[in-house]
PDB file of N, CA and C in Angstrom:
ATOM      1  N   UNK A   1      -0.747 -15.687  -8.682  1.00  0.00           N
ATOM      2  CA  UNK A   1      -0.438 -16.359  -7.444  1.00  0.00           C
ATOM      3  C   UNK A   1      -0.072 -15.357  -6.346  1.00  0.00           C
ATOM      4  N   UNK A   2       0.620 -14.440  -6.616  1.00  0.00           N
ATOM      5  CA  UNK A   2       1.275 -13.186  -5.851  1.00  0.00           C
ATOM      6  C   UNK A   2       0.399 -11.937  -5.539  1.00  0.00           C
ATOM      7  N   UNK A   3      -0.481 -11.877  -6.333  1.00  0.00           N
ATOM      8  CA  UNK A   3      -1.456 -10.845  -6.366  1.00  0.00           C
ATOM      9  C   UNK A   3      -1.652 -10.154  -7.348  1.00  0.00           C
ATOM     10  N   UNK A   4      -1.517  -8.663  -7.747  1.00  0.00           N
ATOM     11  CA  UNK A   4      -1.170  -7.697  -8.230  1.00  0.00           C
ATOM     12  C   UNK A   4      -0.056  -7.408  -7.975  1.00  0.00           C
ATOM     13  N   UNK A   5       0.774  -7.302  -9.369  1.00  0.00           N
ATOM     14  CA  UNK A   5       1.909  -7.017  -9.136  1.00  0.00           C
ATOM     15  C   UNK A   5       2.493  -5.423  -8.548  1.00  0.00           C
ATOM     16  N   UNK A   6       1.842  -4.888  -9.190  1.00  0.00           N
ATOM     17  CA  UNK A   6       1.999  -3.144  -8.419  1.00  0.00           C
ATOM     18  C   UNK A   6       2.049  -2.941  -6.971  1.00  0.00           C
ATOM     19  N   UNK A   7       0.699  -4.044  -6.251  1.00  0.00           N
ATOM     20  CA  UNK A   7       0.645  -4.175  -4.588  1.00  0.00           C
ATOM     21  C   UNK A   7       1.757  -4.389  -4.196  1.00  0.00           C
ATOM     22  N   UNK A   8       1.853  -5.625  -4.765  1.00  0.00           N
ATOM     23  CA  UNK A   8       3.619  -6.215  -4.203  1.00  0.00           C
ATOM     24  C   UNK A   8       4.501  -5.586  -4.487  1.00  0.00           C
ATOM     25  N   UNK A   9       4.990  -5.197  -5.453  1.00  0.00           N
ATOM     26  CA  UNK A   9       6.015  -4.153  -5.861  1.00  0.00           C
ATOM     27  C   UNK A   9       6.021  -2.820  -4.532  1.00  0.00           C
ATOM     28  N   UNK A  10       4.656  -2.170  -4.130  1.00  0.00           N
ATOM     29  CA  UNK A  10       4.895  -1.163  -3.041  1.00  0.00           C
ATOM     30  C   UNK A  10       5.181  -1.589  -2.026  1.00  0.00           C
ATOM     31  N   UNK A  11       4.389  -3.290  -1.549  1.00  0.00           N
ATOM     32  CA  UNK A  11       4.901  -3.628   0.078  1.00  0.00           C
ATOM     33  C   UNK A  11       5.952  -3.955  -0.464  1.00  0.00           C
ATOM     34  N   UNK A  12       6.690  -4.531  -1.183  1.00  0.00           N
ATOM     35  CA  UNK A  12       7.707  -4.668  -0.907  1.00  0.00           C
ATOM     36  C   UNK A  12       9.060  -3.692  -0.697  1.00  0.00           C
ATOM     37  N   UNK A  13       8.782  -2.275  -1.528  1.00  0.00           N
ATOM     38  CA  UNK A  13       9.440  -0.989  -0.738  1.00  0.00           C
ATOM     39  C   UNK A  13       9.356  -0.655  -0.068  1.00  0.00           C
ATOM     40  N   UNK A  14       7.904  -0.180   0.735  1.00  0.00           N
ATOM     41  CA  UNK A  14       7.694   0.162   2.352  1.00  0.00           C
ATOM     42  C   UNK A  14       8.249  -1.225   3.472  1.00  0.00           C
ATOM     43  N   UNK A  15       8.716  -2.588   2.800  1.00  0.00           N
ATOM     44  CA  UNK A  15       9.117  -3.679   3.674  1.00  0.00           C
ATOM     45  C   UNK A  15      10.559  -2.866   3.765  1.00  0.00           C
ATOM     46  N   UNK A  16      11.071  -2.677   2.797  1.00  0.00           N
ATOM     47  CA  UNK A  16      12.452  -2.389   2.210  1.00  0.00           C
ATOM     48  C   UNK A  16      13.148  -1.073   3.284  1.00  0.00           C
ATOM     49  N   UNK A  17      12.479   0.297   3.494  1.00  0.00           N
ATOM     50  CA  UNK A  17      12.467   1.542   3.796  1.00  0.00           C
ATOM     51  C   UNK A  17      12.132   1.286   5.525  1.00  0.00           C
ATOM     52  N   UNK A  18      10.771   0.357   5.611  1.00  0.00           N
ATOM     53  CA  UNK A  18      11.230  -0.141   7.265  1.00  0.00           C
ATOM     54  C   UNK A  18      11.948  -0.683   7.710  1.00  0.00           C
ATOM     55  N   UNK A  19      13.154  -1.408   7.357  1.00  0.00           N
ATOM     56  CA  UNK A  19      14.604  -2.159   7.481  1.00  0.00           C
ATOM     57  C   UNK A  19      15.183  -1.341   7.315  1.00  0.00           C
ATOM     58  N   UNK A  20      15.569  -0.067   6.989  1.00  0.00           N
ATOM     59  CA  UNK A  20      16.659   1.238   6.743  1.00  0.00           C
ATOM     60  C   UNK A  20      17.305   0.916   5.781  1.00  0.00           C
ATOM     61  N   UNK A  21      16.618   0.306   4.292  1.00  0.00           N
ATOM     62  CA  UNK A  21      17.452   0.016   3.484  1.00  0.00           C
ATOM     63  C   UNK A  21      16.515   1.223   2.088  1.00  0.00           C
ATOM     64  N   UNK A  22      17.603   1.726   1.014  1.00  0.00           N
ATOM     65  CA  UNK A  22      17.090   2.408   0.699  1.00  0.00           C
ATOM     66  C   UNK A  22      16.422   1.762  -0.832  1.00  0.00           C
ATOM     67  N   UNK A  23      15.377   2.385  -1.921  1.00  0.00           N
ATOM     68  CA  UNK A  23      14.771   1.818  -2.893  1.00  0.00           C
ATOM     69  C   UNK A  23      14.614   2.779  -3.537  1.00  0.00           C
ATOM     70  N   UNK A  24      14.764   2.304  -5.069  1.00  0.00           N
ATOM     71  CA  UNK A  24      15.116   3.080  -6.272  1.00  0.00           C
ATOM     72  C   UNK A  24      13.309   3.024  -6.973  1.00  0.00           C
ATOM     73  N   UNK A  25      13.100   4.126  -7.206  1.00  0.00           N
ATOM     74  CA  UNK A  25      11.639   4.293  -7.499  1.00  0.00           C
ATOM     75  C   UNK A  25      11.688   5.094  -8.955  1.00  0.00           C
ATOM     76  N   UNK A  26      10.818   4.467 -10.079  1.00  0.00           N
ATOM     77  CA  UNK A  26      10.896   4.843 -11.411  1.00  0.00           C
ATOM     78  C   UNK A  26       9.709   5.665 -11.258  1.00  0.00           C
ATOM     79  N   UNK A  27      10.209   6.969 -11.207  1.00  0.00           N
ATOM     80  CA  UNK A  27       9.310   8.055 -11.450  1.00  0.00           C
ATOM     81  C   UNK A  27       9.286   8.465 -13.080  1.00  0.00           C
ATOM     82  N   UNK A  28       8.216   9.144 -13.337  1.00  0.00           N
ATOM     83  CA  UNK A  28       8.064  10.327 -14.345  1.00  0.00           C
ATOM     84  C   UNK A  28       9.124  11.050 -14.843  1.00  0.00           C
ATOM     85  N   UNK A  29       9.867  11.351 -14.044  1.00  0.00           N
ATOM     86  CA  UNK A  29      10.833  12.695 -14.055  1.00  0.00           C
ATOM     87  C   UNK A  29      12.035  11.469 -14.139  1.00  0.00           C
ATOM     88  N   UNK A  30      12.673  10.204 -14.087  1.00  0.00           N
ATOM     89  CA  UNK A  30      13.045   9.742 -13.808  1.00  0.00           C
ATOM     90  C   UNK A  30      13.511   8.963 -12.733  1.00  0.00           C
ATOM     91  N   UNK A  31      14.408   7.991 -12.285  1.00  0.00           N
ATOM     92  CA  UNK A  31      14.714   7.418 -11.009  1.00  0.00           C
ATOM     93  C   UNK A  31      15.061   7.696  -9.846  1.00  0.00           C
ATOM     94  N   UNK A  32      14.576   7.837  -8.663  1.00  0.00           N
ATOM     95  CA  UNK A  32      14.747   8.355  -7.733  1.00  0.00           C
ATOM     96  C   UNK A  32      15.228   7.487  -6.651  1.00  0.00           C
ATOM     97  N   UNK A  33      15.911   7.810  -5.406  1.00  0.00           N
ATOM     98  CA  UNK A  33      16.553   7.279  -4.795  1.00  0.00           C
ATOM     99  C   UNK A  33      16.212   7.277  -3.771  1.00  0.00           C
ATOM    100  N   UNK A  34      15.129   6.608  -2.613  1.00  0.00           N
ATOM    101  CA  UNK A  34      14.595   7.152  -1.411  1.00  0.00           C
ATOM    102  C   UNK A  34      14.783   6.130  -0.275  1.00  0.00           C
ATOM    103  N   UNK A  35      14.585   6.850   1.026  1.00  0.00           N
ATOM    104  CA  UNK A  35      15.186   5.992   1.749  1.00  0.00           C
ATOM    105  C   UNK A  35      13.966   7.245   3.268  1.00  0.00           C
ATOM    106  N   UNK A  36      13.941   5.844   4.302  1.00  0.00           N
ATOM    107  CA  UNK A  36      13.250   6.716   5.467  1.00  0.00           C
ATOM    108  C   UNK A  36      13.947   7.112   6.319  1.00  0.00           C
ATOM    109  N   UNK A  37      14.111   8.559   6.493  1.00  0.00           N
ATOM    110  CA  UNK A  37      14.755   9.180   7.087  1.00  0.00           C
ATOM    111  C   UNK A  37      14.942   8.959   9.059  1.00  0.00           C
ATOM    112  N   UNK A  38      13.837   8.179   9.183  1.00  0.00           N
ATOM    113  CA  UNK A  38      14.165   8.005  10.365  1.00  0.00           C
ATOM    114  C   UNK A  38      15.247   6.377  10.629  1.00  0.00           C
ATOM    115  N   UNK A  39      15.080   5.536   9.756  1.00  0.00           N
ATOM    116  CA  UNK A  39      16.086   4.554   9.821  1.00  0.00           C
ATOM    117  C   UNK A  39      16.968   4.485   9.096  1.00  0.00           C
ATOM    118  N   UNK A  40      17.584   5.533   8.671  1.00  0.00           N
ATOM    119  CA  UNK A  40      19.157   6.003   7.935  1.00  0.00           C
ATOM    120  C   UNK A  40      20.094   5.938   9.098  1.00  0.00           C
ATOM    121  N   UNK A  41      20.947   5.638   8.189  1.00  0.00           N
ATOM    122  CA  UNK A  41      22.278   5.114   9.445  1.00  0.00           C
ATOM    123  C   UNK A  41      23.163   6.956   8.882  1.00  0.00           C
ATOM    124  N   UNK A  42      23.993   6.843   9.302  1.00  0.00           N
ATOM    125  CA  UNK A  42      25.012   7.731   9.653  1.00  0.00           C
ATOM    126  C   UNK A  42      25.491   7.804   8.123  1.00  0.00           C
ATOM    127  N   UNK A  43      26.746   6.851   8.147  1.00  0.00           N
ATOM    128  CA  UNK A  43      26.898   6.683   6.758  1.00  0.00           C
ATOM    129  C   UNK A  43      26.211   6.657   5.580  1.00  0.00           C
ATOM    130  N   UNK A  44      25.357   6.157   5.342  1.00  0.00           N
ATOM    131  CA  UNK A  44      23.730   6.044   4.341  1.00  0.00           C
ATOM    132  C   UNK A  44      23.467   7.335   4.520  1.00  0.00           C
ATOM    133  N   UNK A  45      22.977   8.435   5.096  1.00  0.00           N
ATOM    134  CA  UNK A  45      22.944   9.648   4.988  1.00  0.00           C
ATOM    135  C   UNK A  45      24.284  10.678   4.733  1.00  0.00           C
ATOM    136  N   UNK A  46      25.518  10.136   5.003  1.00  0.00           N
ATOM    137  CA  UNK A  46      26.231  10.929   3.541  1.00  0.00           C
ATOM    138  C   UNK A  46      26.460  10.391   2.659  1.00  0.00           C
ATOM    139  N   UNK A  47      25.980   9.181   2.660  1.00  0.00           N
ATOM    140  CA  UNK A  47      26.080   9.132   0.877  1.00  0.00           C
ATOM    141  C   UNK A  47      25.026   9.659  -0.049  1.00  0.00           C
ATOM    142  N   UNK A  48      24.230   9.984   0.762  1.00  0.00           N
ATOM    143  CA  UNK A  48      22.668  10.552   0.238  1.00  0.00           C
ATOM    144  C   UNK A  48      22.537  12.265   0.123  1.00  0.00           C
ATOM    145  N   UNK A  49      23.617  12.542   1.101  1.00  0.00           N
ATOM    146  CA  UNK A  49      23.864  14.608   1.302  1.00  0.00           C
ATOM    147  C   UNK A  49      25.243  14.401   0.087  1.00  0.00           C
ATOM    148  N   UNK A  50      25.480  13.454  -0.040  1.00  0.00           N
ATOM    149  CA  UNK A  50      26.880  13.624  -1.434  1.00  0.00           C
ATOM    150  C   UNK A  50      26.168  13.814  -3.029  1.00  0.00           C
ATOM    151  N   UNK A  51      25.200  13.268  -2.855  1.00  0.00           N
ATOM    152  CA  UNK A  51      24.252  12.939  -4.185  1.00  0.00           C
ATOM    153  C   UNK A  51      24.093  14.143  -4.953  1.00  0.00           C
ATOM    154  N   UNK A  52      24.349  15.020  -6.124  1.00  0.00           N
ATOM    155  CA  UNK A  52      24.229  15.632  -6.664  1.00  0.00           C
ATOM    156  C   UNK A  52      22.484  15.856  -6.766  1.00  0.00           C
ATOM    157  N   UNK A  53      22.059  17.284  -6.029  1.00  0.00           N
ATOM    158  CA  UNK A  53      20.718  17.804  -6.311  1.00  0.00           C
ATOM    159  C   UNK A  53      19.794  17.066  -5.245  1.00  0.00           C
ATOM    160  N   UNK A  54      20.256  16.330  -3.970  1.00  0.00           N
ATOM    161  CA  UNK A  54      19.423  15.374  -2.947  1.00  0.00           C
ATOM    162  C   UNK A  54      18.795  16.238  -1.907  1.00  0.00           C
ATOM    163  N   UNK A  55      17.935  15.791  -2.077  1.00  0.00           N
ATOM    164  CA  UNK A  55      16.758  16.403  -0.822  1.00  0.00           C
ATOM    165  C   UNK A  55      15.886  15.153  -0.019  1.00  0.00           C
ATOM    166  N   UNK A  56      15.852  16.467   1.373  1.00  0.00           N
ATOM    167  CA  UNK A  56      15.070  15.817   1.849  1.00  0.00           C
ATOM    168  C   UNK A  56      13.654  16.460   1.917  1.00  0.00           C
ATOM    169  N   UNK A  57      13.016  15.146   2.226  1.00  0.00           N
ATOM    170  CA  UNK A  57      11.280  15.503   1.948  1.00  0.00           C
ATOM    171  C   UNK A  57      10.682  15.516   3.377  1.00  0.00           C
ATOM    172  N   UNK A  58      10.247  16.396   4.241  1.00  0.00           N
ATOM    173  CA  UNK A  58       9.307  16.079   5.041  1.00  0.00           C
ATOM    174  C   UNK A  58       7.771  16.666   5.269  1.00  0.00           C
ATOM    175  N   UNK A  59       6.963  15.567   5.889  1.00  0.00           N
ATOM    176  CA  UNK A  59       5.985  15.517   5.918  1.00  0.00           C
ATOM    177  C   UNK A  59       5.064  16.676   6.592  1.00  0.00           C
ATOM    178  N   UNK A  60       4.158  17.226   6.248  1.00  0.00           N
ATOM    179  CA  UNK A  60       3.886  18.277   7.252  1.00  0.00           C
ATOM    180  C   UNK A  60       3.390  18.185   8.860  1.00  0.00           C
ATOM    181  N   UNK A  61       2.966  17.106   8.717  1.00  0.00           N
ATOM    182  CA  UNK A  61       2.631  16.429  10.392  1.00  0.00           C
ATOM    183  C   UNK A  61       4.304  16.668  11.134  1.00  0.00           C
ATOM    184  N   UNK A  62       5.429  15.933  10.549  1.00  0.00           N
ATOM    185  CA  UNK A  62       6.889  15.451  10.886  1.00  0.00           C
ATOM    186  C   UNK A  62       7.526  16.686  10.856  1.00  0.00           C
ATOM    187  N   UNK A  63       7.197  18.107  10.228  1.00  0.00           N
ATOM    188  CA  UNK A  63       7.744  19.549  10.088  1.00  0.00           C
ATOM    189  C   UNK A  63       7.188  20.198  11.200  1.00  0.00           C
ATOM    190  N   UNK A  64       6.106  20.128  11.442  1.00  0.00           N
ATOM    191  CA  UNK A  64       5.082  20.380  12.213  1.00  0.00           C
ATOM    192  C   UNK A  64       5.909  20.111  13.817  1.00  0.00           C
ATOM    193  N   UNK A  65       6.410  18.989  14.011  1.00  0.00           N
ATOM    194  CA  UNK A  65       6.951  17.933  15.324  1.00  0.00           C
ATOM    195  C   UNK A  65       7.989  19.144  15.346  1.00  0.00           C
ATOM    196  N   UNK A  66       8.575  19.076  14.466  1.00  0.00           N
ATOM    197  CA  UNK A  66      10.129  20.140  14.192  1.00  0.00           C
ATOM    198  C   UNK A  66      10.020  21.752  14.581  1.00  0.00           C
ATOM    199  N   UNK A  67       8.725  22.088  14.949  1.00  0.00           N
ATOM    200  CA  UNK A  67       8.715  23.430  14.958  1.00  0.00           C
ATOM    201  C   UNK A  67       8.716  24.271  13.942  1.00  0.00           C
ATOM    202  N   UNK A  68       8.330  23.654  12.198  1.00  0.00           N
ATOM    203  CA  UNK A  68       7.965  24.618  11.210  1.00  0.00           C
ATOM    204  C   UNK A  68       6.926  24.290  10.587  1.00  0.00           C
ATOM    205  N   UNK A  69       5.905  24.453  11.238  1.00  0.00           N
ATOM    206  CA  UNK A  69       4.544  24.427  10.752  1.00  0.00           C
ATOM    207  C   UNK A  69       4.885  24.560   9.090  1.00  0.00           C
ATOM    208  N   UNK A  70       3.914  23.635   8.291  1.00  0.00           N
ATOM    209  CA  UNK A  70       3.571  24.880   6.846  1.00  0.00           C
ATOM    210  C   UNK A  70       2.153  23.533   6.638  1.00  0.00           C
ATOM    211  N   UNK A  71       1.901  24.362   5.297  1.00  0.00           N
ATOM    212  CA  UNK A  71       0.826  23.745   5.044  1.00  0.00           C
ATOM    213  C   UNK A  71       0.591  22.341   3.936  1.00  0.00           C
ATOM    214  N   UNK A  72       1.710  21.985   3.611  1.00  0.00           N
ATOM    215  CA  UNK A  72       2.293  20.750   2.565  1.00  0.00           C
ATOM    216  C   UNK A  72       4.021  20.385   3.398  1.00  0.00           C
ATOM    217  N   UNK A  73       3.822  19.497   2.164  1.00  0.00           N
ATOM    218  CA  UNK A  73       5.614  19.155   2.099  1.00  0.00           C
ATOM    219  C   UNK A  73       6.686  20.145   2.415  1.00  0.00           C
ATOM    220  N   UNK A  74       7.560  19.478   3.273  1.00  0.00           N
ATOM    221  CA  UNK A  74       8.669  20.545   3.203  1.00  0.00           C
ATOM    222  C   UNK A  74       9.920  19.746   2.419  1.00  0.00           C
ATOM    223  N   UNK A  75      10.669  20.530   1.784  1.00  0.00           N
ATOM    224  CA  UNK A  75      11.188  20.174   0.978  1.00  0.00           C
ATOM    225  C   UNK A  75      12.823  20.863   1.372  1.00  0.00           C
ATOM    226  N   UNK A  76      13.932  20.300   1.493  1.00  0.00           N
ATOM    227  CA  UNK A  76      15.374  21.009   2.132  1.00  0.00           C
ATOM    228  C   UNK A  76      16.417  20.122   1.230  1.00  0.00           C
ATOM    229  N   UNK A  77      16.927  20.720   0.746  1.00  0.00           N
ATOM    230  CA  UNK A  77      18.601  20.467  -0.300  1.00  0.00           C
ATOM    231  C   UNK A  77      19.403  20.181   1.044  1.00  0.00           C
ATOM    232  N   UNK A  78      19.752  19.015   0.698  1.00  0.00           N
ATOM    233  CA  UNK A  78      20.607  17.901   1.530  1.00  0.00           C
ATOM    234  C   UNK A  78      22.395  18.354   1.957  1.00  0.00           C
ATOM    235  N   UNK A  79      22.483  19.457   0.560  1.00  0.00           N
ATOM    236  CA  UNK A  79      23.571  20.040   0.798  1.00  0.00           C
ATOM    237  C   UNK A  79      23.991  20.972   1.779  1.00  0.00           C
ATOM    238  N   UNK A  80      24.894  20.894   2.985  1.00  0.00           N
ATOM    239  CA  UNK A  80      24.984  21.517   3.856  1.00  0.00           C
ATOM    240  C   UNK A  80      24.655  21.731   5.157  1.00  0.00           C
ATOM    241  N   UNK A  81      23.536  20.112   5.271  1.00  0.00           N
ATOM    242  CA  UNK A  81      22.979  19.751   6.109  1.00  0.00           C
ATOM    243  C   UNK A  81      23.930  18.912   7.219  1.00  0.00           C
TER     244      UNK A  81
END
């Protein structure tokens, strides 16, 4: 009735991550905790720089905007940020 459940399962995180709310994603490596950095509130981002081992991920287009070109992902430990 719903579709594929996997479809729904992703819109419904990218619904989730465009509201600034964050979603727990069962990776490989285990559970991960992600959230879009441009609709993080204040608070929600230290609880996310408190997180033991948290990073942030950006995009190379969005690194690029930032003034550090590279050629993939940039990748920055949340600690100290």
């Amino acid at each position: 009735m719903l579709g594929n459940q996997s479809v729904v399962a992703v819109q419904r995180a990218v619904s989730e991550l465009r509201a600034g709310r964050p979603v727990l994603l069962d990776w490989s490596g285990g559970p991960v905790l992600v959230a879009a950095a441009d609709t993080l509130s204040p608070r929600l981002f230290t609880s996310f720089r408190a997180m033991p081992g948290a990073t942030l991920v950006l995009t190379a287009e969005r690194s690029a905007a930032l003034g550090a070109a590279s050629e993939g992902a940039v990748v920055l430990p949340l600690a100290g940020l």
